[in-house]
PDB file of N, CA and C in Angstrom:
ATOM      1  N   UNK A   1     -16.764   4.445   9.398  1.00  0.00           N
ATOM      2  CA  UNK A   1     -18.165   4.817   9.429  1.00  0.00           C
ATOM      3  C   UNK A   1     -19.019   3.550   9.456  1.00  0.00           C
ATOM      4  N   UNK A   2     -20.035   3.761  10.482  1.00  0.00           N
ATOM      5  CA  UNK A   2     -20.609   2.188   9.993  1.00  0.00           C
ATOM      6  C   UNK A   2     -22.129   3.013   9.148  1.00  0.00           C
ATOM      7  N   UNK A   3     -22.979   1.748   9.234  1.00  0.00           N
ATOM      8  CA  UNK A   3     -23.765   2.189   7.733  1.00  0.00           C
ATOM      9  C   UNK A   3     -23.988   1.498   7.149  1.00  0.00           C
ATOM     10  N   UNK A   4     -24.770   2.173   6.020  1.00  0.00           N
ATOM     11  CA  UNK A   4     -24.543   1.790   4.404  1.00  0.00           C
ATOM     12  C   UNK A   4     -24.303   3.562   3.667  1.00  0.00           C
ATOM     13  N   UNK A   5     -23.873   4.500   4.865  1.00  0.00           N
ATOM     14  CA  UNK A   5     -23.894   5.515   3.939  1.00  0.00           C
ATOM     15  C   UNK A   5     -22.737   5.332   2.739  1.00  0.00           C
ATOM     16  N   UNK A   6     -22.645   6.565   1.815  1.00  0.00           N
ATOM     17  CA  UNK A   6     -21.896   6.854   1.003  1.00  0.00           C
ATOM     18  C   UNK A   6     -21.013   7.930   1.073  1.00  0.00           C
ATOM     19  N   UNK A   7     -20.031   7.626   1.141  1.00  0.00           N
ATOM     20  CA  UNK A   7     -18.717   8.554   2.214  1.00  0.00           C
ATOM     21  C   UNK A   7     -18.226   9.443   1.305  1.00  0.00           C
ATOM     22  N   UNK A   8     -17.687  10.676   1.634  1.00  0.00           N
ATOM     23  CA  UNK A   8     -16.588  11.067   0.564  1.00  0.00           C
ATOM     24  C   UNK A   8     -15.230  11.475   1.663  1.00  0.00           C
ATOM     25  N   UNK A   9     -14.354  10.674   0.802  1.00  0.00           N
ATOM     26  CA  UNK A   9     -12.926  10.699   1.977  1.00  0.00           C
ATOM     27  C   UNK A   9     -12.230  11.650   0.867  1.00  0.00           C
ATOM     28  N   UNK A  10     -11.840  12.852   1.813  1.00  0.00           N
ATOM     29  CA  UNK A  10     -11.921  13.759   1.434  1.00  0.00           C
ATOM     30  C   UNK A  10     -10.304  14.305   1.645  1.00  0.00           C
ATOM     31  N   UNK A  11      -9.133  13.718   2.649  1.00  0.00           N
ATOM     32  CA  UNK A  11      -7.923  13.638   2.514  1.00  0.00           C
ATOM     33  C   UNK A  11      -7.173  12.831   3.494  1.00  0.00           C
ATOM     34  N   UNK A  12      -6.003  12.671   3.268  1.00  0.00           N
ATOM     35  CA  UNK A  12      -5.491  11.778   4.396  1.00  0.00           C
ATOM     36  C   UNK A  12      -4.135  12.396   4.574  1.00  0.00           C
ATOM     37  N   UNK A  13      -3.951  12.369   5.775  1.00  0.00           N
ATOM     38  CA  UNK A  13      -2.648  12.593   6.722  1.00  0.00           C
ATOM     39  C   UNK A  13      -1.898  12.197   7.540  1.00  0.00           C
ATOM     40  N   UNK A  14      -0.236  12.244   7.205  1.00  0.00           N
ATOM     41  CA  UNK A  14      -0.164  10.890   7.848  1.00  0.00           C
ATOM     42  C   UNK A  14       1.256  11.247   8.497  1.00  0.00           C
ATOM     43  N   UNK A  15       1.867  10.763   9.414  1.00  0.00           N
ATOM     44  CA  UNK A  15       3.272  11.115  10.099  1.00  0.00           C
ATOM     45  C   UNK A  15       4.329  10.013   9.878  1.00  0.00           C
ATOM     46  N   UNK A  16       4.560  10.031   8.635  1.00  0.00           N
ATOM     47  CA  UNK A  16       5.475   9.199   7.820  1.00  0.00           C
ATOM     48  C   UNK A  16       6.788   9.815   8.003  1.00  0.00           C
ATOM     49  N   UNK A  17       8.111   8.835   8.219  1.00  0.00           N
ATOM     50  CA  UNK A  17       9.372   9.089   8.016  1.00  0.00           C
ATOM     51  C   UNK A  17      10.140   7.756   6.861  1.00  0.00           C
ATOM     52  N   UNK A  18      10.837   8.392   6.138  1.00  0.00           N
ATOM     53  CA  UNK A  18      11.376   7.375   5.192  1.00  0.00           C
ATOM     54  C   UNK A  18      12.443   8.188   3.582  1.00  0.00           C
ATOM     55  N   UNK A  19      12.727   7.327   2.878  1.00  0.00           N
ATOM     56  CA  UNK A  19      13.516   7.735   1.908  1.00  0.00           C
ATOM     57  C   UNK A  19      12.355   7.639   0.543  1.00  0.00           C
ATOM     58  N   UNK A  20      12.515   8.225  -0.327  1.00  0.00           N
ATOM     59  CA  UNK A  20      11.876   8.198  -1.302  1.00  0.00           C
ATOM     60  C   UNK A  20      10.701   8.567  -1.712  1.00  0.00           C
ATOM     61  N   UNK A  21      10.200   7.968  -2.940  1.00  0.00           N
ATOM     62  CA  UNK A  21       8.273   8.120  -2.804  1.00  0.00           C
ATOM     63  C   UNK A  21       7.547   7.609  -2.470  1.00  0.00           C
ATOM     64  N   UNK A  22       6.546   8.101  -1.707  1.00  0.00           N
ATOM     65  CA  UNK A  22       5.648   6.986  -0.878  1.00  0.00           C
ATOM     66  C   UNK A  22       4.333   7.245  -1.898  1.00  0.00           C
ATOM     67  N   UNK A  23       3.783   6.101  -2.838  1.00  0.00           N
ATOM     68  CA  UNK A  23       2.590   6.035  -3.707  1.00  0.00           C
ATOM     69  C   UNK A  23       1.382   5.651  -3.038  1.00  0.00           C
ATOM     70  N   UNK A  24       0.105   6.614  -3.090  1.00  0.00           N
ATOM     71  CA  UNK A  24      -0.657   6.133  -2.363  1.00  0.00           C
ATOM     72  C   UNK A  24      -1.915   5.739  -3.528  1.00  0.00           C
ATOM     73  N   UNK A  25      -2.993   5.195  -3.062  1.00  0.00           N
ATOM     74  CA  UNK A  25      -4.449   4.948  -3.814  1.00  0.00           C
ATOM     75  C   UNK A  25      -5.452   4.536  -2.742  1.00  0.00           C
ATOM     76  N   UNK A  26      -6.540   4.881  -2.713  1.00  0.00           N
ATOM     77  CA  UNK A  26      -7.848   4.606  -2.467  1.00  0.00           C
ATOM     78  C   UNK A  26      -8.489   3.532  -3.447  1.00  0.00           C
ATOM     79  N   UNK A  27      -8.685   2.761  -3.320  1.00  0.00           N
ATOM     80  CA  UNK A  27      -9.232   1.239  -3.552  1.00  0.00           C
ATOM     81  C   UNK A  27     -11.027   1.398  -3.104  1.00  0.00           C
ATOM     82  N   UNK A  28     -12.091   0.856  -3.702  1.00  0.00           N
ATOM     83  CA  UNK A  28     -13.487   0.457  -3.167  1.00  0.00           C
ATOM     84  C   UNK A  28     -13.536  -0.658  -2.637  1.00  0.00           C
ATOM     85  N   UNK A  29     -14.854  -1.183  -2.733  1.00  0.00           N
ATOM     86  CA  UNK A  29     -14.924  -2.480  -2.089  1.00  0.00           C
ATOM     87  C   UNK A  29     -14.618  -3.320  -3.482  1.00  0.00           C
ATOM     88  N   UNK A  30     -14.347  -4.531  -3.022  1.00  0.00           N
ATOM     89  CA  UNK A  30     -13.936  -5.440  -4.357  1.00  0.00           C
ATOM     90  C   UNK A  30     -13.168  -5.421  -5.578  1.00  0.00           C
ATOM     91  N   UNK A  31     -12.434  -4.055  -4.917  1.00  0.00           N
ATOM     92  CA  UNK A  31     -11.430  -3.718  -6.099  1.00  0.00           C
ATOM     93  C   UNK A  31     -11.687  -3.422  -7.661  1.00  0.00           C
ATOM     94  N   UNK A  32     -12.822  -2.105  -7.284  1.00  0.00           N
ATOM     95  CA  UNK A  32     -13.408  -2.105  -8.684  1.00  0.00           C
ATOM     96  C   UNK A  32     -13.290  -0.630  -9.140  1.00  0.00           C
ATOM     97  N   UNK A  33     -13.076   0.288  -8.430  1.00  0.00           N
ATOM     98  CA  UNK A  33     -12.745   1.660  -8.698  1.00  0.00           C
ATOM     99  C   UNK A  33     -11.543   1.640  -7.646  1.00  0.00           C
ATOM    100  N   UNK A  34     -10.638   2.561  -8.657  1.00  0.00           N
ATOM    101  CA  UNK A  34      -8.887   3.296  -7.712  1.00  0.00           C
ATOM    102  C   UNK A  34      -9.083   4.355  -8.151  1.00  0.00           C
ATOM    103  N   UNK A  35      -7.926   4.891  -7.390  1.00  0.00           N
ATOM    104  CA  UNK A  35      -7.766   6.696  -7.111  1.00  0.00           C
ATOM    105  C   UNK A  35      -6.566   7.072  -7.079  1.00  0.00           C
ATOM    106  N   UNK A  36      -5.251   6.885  -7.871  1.00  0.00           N
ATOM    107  CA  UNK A  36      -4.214   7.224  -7.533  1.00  0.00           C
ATOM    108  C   UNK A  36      -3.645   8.928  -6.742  1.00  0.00           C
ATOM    109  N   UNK A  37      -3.541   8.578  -5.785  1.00  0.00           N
ATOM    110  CA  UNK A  37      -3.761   9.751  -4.787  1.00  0.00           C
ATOM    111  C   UNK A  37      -1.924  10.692  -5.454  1.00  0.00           C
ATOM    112  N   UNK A  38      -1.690  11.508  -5.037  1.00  0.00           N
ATOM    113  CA  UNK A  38      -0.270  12.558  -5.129  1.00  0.00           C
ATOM    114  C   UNK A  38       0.548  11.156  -4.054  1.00  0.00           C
ATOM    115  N   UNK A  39       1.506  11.517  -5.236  1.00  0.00           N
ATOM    116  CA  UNK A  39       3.081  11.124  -4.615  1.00  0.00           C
ATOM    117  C   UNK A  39       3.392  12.100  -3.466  1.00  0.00           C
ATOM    118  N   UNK A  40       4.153  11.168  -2.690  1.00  0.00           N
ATOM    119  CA  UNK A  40       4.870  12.494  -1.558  1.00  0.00           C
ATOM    120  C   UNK A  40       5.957  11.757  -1.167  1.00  0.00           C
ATOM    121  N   UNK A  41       7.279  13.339  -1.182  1.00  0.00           N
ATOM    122  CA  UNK A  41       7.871  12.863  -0.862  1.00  0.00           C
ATOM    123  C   UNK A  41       8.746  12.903  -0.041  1.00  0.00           C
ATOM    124  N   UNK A  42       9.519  11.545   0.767  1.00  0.00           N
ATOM    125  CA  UNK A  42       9.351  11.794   2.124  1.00  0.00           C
ATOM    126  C   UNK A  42      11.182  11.477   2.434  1.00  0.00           C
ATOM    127  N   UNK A  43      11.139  12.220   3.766  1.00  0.00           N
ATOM    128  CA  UNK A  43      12.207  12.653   4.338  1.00  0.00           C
ATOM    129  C   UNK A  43      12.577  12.559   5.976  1.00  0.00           C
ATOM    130  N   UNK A  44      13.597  11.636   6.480  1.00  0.00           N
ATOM    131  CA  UNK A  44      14.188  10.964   7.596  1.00  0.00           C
ATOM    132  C   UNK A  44      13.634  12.257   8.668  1.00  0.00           C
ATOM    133  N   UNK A  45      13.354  13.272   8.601  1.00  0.00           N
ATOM    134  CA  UNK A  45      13.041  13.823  10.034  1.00  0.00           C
ATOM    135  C   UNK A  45      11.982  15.323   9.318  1.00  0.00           C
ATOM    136  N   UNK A  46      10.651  15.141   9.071  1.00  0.00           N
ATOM    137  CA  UNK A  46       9.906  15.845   8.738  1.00  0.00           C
ATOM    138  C   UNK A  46       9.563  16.783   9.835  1.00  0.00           C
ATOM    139  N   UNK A  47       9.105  17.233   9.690  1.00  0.00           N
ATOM    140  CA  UNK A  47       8.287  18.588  10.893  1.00  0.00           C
ATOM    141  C   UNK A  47       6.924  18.961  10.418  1.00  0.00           C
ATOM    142  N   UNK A  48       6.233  18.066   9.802  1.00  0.00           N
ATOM    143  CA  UNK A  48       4.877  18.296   9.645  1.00  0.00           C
ATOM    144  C   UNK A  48       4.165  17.204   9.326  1.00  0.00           C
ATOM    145  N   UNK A  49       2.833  17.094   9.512  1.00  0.00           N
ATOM    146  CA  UNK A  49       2.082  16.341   8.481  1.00  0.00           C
ATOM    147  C   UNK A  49       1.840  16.359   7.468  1.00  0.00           C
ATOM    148  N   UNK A  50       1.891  15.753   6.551  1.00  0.00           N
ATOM    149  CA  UNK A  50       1.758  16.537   4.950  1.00  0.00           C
ATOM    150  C   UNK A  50       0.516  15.544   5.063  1.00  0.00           C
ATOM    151  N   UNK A  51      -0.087  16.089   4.184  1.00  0.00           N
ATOM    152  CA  UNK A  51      -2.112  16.413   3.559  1.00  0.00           C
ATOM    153  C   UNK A  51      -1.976  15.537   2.565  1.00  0.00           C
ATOM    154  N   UNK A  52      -2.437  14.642   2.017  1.00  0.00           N
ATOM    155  CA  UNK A  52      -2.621  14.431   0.546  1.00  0.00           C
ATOM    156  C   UNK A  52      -4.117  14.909   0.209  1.00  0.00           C
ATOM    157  N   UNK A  53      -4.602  15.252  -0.750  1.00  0.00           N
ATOM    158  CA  UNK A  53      -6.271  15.558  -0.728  1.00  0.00           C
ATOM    159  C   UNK A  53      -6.657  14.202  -1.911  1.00  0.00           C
ATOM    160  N   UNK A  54      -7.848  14.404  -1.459  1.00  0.00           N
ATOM    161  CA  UNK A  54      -8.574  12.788  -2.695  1.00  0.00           C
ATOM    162  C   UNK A  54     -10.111  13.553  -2.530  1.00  0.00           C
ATOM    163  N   UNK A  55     -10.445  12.955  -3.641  1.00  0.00           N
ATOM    164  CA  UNK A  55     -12.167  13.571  -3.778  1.00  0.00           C
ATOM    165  C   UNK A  55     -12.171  12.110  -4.230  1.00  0.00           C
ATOM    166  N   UNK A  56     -13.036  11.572  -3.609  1.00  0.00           N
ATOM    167  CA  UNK A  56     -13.296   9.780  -3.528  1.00  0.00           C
ATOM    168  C   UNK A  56     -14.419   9.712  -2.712  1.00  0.00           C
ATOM    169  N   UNK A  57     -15.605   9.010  -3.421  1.00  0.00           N
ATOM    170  CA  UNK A  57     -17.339   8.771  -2.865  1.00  0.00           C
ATOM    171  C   UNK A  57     -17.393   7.427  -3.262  1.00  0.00           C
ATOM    172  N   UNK A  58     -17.356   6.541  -2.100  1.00  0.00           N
ATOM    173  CA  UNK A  58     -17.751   5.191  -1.856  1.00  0.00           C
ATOM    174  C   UNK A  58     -18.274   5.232  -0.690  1.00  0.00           C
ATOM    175  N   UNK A  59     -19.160   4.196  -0.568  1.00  0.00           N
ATOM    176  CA  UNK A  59     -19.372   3.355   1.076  1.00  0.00           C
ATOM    177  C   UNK A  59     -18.526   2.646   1.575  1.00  0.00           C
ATOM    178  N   UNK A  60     -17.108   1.983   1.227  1.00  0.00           N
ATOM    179  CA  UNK A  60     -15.995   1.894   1.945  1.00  0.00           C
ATOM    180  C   UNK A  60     -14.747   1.846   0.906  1.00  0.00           C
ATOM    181  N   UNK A  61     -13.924   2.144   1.626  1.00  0.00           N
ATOM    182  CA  UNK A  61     -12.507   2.222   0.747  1.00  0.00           C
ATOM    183  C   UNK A  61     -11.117   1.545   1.523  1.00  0.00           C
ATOM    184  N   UNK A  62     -10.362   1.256   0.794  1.00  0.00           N
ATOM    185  CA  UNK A  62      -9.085   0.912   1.722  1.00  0.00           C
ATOM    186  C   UNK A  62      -7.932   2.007   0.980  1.00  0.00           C
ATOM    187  N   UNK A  63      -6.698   1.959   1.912  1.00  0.00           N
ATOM    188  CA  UNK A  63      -5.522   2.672   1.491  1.00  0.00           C
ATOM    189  C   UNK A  63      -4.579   1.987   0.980  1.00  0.00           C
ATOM    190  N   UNK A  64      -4.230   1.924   0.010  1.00  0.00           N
ATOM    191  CA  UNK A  64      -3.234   1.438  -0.267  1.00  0.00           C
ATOM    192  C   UNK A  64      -1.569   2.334  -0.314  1.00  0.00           C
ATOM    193  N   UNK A  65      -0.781   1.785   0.785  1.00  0.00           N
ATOM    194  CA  UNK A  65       0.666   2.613   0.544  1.00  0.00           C
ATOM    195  C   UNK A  65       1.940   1.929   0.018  1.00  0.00           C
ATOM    196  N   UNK A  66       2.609   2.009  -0.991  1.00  0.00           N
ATOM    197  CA  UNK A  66       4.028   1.533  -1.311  1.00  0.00           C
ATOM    198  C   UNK A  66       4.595   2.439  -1.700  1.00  0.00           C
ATOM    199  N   UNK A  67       5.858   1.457  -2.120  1.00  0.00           N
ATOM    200  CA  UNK A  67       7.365   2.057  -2.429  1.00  0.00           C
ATOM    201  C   UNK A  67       7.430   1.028  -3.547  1.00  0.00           C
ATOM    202  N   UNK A  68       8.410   1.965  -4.525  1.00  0.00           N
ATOM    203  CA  UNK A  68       8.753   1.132  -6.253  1.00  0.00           C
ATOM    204  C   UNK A  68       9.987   0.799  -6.469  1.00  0.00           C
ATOM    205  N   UNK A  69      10.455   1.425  -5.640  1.00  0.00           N
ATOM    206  CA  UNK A  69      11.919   1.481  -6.387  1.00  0.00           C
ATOM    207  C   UNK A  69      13.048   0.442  -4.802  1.00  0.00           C
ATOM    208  N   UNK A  70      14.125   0.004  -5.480  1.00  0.00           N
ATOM    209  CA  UNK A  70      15.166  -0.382  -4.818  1.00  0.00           C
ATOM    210  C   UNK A  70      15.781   0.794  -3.785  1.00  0.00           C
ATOM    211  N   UNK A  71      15.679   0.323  -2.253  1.00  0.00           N
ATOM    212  CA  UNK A  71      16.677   0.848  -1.674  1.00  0.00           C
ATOM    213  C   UNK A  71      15.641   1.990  -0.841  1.00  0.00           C
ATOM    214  N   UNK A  72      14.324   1.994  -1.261  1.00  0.00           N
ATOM    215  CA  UNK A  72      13.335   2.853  -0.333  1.00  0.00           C
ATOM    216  C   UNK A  72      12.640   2.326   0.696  1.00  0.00           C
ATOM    217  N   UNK A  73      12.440   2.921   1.543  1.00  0.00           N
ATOM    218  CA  UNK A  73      11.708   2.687   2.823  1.00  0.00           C
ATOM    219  C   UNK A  73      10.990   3.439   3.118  1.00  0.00           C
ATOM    220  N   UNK A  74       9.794   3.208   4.192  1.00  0.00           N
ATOM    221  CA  UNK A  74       9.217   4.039   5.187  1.00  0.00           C
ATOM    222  C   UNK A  74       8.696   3.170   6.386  1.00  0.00           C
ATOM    223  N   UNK A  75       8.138   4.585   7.487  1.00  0.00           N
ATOM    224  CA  UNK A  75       7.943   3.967   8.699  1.00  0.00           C
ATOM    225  C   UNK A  75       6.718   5.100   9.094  1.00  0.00           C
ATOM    226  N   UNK A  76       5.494   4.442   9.111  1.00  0.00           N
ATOM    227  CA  UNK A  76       4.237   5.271   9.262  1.00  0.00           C
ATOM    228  C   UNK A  76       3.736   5.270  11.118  1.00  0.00           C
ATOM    229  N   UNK A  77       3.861   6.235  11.563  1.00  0.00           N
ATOM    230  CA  UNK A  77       3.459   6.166  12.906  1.00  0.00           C
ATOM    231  C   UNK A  77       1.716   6.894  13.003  1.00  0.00           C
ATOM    232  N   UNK A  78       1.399   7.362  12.277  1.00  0.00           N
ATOM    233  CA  UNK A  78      -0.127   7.997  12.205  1.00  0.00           C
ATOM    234  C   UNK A  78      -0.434   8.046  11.053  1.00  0.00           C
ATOM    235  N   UNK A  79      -1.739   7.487  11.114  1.00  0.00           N
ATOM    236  CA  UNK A  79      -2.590   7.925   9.630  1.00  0.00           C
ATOM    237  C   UNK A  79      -4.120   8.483  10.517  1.00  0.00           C
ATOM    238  N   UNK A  80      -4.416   9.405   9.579  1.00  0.00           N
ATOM    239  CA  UNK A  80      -5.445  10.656   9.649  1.00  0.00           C
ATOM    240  C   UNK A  80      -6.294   9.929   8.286  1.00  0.00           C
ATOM    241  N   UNK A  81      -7.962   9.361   8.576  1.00  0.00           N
ATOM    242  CA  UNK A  81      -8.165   9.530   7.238  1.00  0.00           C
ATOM    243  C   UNK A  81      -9.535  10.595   7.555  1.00  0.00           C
ATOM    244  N   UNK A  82     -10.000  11.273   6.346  1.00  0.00           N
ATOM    245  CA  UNK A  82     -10.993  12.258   6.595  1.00  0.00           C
ATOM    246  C   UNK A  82     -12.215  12.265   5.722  1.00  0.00           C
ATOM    247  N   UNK A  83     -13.007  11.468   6.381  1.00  0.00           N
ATOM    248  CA  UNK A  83     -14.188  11.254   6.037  1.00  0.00           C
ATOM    249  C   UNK A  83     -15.538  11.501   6.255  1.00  0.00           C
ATOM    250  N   UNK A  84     -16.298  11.988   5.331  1.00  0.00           N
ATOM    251  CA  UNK A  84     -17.467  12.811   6.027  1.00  0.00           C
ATOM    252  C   UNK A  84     -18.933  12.071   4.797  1.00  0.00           C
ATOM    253  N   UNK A  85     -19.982  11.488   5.728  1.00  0.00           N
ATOM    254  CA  UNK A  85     -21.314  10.632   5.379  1.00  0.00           C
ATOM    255  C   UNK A  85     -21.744  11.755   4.076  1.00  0.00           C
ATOM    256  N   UNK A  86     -21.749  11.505   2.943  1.00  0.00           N
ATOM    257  CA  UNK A  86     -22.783  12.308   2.215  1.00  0.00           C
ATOM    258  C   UNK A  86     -24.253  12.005   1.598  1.00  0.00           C
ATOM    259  N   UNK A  87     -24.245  10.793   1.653  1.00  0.00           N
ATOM    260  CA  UNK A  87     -25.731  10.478   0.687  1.00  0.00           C
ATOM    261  C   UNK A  87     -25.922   9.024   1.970  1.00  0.00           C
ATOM    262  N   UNK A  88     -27.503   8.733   1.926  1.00  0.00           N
ATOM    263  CA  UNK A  88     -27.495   7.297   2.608  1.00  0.00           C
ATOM    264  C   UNK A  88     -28.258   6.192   1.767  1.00  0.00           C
ATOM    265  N   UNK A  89     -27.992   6.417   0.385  1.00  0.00           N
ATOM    266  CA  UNK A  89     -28.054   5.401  -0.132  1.00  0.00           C
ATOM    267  C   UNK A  89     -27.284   5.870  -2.039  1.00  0.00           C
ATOM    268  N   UNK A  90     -27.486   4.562  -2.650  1.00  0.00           N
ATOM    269  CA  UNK A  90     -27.554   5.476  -4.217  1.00  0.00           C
ATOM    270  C   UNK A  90     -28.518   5.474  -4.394  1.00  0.00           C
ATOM    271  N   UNK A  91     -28.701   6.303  -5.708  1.00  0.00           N
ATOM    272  CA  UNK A  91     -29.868   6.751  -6.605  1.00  0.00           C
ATOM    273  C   UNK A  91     -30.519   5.147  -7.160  1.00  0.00           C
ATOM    274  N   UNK A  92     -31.977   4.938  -7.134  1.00  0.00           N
ATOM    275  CA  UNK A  92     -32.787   3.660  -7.535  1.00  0.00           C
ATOM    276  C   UNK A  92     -32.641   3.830  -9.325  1.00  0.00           C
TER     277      UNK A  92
END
């Protein structure tokens, strides 16, 4: 979004293949509010997109995706993020 609105990203979807849990978070700017989003977990030949949902209101955010453990992987071919302008400024 460009701007200065105030976003609410509202879920993300993504066409991930891999072993294990894939941990996600929504991050702000400057690393001052997180969002630990739902674990998901993922599997060598899926047949869908799986949804994560987030209720998250910033003017920008990043994604953060890992893996914790020994011996996990993934391989992300699409990310979906879903974001819709709600306010165009904050409150004075």
């Amino acid at each position: 979004m460009s701007g200065q609105f105030i976003n609410h990203f509202g879920a993300i979807r993504l066409r991930v293949t891999g072993t294990g849990n894939l941990k996600s978070t929504l991050i702000s700017l400057d690393d001052t509010i997180e969002k630990d989003l739902a674990n998901l977990a993922m599997s060598s030949a899926p047949n869908k997109f799986p949804t994560i949902l987030s209720n998250f209101m910033q003017m920008k955010a990043q994604l953060e995706l890992k893996i914790t453990e020994i011996n996990e992987a993934f391989e992300i071919r699409e990310i979906h993020i879903y974001i819709k302008p709600t306010y165009t400024s904050f409150p004075q």
